[in-house]
Each structure stands twice: as C-alpha cells, then as structure tokens.
Protein backbone atom coordinates (compact mmCIF):
# COMPACT_ATOMS: atom_id res chain seq x y z
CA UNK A 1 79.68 93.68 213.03
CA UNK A 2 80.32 96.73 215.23
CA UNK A 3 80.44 97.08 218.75
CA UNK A 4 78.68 99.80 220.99
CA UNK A 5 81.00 101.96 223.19
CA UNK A 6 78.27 101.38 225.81
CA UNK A 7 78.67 98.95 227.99
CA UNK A 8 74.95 99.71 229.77
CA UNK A 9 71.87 101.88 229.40
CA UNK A 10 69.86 103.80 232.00
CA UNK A 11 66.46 105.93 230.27
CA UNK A 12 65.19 108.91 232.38
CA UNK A 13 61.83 109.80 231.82
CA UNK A 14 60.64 113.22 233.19
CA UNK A 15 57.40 115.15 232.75
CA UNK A 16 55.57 117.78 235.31
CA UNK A 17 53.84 116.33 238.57
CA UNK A 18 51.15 118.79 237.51
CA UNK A 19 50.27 116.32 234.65
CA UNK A 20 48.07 119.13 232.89
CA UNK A 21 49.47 117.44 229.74
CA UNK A 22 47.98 114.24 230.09
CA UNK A 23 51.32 112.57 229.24
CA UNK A 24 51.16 109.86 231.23
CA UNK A 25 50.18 107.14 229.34
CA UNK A 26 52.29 108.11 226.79
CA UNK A 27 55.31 108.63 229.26
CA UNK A 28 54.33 104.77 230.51
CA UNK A 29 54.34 103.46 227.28
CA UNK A 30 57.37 104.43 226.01
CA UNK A 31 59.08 103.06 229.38
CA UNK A 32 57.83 99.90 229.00
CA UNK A 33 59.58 99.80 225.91
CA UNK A 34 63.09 100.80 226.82
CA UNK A 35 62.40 98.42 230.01
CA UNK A 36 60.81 95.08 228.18
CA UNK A 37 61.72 95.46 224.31
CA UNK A 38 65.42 97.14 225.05
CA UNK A 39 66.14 95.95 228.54
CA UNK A 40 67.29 99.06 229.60
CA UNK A 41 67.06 100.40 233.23
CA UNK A 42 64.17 102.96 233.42
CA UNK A 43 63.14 105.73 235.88
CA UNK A 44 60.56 108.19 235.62
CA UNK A 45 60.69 111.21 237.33
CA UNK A 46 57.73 113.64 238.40
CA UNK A 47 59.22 117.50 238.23
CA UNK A 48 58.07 119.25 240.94
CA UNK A 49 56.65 123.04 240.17
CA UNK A 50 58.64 124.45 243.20
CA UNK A 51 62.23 124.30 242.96
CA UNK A 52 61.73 122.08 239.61
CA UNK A 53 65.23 123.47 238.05
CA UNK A 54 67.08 122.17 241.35
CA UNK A 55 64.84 118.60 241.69
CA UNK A 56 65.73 117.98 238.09
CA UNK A 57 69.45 118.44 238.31
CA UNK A 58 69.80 116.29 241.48
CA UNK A 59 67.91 113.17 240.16
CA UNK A 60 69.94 113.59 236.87
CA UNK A 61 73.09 113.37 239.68
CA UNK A 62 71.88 110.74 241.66
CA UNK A 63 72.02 108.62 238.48
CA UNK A 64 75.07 109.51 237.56
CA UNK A 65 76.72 108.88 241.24
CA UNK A 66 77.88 105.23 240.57
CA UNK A 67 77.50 105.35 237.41
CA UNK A 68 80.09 103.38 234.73
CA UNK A 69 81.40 105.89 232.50
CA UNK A 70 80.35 103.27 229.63
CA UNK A 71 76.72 104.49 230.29
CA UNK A 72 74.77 105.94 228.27
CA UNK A 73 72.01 108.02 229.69
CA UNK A 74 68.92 108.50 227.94
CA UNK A 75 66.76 111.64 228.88
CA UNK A 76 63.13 111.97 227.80
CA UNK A 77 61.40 115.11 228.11
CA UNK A 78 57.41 114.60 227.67
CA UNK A 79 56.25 118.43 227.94
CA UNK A 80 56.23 121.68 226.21
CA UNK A 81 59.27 124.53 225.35
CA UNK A 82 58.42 128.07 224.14
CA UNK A 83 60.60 130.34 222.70
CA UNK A 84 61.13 133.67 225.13
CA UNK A 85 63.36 136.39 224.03
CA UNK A 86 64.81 133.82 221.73
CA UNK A 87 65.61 131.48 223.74
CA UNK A 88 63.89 127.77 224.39
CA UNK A 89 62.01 127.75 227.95
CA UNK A 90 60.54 124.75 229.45
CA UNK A 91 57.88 125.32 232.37
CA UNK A 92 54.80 123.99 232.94
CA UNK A 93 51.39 125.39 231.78
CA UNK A 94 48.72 125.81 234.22
C-alpha cells in the first residue's frame, strides 16, 4: 500500500467567458467528476478577454492563499493553443 504526499485536492477549471468553444458542458462534466466521483474541491473559472493574463494569475493566487502545502492543485484548461513564432499561445478565438 502506498500513501499519497497529498494530504487534499483542489481542481481549477478555466475556459474563456466568450464560450465560442462550446465547452461548457464538457467543462461541467468533468467537474462533477472531480467533485462527486473524487471528492475533490472544484472551481471553475470564466477568463475574462480583457486583462485575461492578470484575472487568471490572481484566481490561481487566491487559491493558493491558505492553502496547505500538502495540496495538490489541479488546473484544467478547456480551450485552444497555437503555435506563434514557435512558441505555444493560448487566446481566445472570436
């Protein structure tokens, strides 16, 4: 038997507010299963198209204020990268 270094799990969800994706449902699903089959503590998080970069990085803080350092955090991108000037990009399509 071996033991997880973890001693809880919190599952961030993010995809664009401008849903032009459709990835909703899919977004949903998936949280219900971290939240009902795993037990984990979910949050999704709408990215805003202005000031997206800075939105982002302060819910990923606000998680991690009081945080245990024995928690794992899961992030979930549901979106789409591109590679420019060979490098990955994520933005949202309109």
């Amino acid at each position: 038997m071996t033991t997880v270094p973890y001693t809880s799990i919190n599952v961030l969800l993010v995809f664009w507010e401008d849903d032009d994706l459709r990835v909703w449902d899919e977004v949903d699903q998936l949280e219900k299963v971290f939240r009902i089959d795993y037990g984990t503590t979910t949050k999704t998080f709408k990215i805003p198209a202005e000031g997206s970069a800075i939105a982002l990085d302060n819910e990923i803080v606000r998680l991690q204020e009081n945080e245990d350092p024995n928690t794992l955090l899961i992030l979930y991108y549901a979106g789409h990268g591109k590679l420019r000037d060979g490098a990955l990009t994520i933005q949202a399509h309109k």
